[in-house]
Protein backbone atom coordinates (compact mmCIF):
# COMPACT_ATOMS: atom_id res chain seq x y z
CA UNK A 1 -1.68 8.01 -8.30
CA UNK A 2 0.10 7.74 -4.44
CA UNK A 3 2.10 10.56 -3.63
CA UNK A 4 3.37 12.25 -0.35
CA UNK A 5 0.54 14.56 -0.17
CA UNK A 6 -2.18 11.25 -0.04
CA UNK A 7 -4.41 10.80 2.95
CA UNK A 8 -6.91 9.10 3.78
CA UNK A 9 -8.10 5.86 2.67
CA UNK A 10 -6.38 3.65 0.15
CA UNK A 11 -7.46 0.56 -2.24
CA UNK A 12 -4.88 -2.33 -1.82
CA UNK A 13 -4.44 -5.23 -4.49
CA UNK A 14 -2.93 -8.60 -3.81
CA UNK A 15 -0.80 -9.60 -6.48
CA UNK A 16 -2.06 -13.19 -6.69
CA UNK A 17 -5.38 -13.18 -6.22
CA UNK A 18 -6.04 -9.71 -7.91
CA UNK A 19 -8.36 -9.12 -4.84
CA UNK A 20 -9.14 -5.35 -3.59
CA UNK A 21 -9.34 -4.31 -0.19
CA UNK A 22 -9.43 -0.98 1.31
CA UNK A 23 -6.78 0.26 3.77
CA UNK A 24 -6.37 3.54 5.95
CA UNK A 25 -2.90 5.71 5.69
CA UNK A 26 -1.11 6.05 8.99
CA UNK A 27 2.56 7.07 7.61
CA UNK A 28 4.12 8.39 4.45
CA UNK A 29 7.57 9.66 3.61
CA UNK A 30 9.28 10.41 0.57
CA UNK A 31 10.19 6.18 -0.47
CA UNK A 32 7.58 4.56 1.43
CA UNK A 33 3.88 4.41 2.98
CA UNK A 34 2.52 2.70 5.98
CA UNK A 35 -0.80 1.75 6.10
CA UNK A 36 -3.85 -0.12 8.41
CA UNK A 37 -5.25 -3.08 6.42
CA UNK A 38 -7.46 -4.79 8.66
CA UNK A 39 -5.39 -4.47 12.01
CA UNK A 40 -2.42 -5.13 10.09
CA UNK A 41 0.06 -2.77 10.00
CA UNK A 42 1.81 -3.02 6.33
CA UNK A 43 4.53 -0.70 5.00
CA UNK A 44 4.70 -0.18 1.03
CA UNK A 45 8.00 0.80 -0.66
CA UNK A 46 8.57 2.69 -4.38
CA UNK A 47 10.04 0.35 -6.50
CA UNK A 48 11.84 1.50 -9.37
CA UNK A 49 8.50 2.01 -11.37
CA UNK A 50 7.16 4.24 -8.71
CA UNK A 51 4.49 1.41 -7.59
CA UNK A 52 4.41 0.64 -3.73
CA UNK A 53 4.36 -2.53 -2.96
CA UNK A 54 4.95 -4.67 -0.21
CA UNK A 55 5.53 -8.58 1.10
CA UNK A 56 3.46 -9.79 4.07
CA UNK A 57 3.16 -13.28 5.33
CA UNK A 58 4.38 -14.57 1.89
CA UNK A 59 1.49 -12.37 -0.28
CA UNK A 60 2.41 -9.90 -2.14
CA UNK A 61 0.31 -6.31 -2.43
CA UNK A 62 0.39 -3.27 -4.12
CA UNK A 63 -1.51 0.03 -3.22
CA UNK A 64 -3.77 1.04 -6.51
CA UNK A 65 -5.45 4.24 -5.70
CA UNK A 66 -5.36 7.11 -2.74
C-alpha cells in the first residue's frame, strides 16, 4: 500500500497491457505522487478508491506497490 510516508522505488502497472515496470519516487503530497519511470517524469493522483493512477501519452498506469 502507497502512502505519504513511501520512498524509494515503486512497481508501476499499465492498465492495458498489465505490464510491470519499476519507477523511482521523486515527489509525494497528501493527493498525489510524482515519480521517474524511465526518464519520464509521471505524476499519479488518488482516485476515489485510494489507487494512484495516472494518463500518459494515451496509456493508462497505476502504481502497485512502494
Amino acid at each position: 500500500m502507497l502512502t505519504l510516508y513511501s520512498n524509494g522505488t515503486v512497481i508501476v502497472k499499465n492498465s492495458e497491457s498489465g505490464a510491470l515496470a519499476q519507477a523511482i519516487l521523486t515527489g509525494k503530497t497528501f493527493d498525489a505522487l510524482a515519480v521517474n519511470l524511465n526518464g519520464v517524469p509521471i505524476t499519479f493522483k488518488r482516485d476515489i478508491k485510494n489507487h494512484y493512477i495516472a494518463t500518459f501519452a494515451n496509456l493508462n498506469f497505476e502504481l502497485v506497490s512502494g
